[in-house]
Protein backbone atom coordinates (compact mmCIF):
# COMPACT_ATOMS: atom_id res chain seq x y z
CA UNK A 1 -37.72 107.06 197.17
CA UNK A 2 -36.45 109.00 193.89
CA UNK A 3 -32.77 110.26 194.35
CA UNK A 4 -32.92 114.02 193.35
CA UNK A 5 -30.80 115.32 190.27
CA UNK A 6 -28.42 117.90 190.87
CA UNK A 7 -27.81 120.42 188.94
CA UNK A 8 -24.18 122.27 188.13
CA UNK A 9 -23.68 125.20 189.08
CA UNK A 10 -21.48 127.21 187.21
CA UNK A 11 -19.78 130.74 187.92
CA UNK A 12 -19.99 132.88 184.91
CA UNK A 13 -18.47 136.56 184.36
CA UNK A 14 -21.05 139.25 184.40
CA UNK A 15 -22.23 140.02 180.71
CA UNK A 16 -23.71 143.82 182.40
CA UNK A 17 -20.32 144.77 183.34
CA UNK A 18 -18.06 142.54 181.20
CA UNK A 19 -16.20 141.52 184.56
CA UNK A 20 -15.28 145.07 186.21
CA UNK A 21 -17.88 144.93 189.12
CA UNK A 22 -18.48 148.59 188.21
CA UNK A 23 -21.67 150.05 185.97
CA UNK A 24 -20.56 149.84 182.40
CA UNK A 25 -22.51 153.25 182.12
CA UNK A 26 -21.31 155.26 185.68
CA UNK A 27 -24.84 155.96 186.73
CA UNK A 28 -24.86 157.60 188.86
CA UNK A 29 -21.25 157.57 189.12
CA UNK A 30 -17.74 155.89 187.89
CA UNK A 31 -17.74 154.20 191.50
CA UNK A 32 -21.08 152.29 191.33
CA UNK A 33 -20.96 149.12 191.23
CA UNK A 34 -22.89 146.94 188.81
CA UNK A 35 -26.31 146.44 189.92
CA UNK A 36 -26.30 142.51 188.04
CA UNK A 37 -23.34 141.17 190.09
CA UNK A 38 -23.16 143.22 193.06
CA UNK A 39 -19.42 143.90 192.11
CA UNK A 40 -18.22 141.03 192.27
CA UNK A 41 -17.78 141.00 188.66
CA UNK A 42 -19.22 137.15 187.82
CA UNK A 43 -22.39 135.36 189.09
CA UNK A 44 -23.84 131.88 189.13
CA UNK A 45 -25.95 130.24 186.76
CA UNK A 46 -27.22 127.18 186.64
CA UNK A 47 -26.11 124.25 183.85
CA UNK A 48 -27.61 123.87 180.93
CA UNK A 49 -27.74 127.85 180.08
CA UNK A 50 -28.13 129.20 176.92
CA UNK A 51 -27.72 133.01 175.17
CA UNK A 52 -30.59 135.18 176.60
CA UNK A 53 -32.44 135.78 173.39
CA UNK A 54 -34.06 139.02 174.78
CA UNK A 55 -30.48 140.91 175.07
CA UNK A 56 -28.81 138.23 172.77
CA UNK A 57 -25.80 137.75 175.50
CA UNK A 58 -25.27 141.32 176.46
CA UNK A 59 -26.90 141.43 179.64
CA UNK A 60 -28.15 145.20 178.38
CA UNK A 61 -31.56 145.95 177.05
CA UNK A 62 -32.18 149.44 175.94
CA UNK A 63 -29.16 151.50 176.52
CA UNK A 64 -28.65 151.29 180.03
CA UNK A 65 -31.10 148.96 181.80
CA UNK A 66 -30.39 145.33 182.57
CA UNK A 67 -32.29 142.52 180.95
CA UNK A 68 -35.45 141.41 182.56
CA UNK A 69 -35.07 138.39 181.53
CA UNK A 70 -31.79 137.05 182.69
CA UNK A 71 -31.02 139.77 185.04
CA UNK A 72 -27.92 141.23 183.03
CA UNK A 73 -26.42 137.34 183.29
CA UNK A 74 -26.53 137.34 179.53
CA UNK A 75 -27.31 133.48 179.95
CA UNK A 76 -30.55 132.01 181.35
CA UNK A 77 -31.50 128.69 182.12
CA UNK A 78 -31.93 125.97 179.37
CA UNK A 79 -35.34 123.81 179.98
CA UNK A 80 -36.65 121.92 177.82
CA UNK A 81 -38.04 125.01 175.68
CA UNK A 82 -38.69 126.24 172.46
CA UNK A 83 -37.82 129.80 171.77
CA UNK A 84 -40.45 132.08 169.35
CA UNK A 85 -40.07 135.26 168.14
CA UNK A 86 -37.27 137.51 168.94
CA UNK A 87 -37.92 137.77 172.88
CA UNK A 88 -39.23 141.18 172.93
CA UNK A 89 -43.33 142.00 173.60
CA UNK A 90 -44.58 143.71 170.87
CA UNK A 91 -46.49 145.58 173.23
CA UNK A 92 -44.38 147.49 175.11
CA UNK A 93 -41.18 146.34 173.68
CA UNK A 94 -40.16 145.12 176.53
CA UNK A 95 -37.65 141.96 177.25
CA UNK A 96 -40.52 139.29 177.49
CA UNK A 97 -39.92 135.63 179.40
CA UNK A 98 -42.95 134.27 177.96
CA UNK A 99 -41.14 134.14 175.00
CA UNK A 100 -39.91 130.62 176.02
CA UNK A 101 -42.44 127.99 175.52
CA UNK A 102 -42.61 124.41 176.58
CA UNK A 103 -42.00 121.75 173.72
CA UNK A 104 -44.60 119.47 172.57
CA UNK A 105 -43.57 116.41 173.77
């Protein structure tokens, strides 16, 4: 039987909130906390990561929304991927995971 690989874990600070816990933008007040980390201020992300390139490490897409595609973590997970374009759908203009493709191998 194949031993499985484990992966790191690794706790990160929140890139929505910059580390306060609280929303960077007080909606819908100063006392809310951040809806990425709960307000706790970090998170967990799994190693390898990379920047997200949809929010390019802020965590903030579009004023005050979190990224769609790392969920405000301003990281995401680093497969064995190719990134195209800038990560937004021209469509709708709209963070866009498909933007990550798998390497020819």
């Amino acid at each position: 039987m194949a031993k499985k690989k484990k992966t790191k874990v690794v706790k990160i600070q929140c890139a929505f909130c910059h580390g306060t816990g609280k929303d960077p933008f007080g909606i819908p007040s100063v006392l809310s906390n951040c809806q990425c980390c709960l307000g706790k201020g970090w998170t967990y992300i799994k190693k390898p990561y990379e920047q997200c390139s949809a929010c390019h490490g802020t965590g903030v897409f579009r004023d005050h929304l979190n990224c769609a595609v790392c969920g405000g973590k301003g990281r995401v997970r680093k497969y064995n991927f190719e990134k195209h374009e800038d990560g937004i759908d021209p469509h709708t203009g709209l963070p866009d995971i498909s933007c990550y493709k798998l390497k020819s191998v």
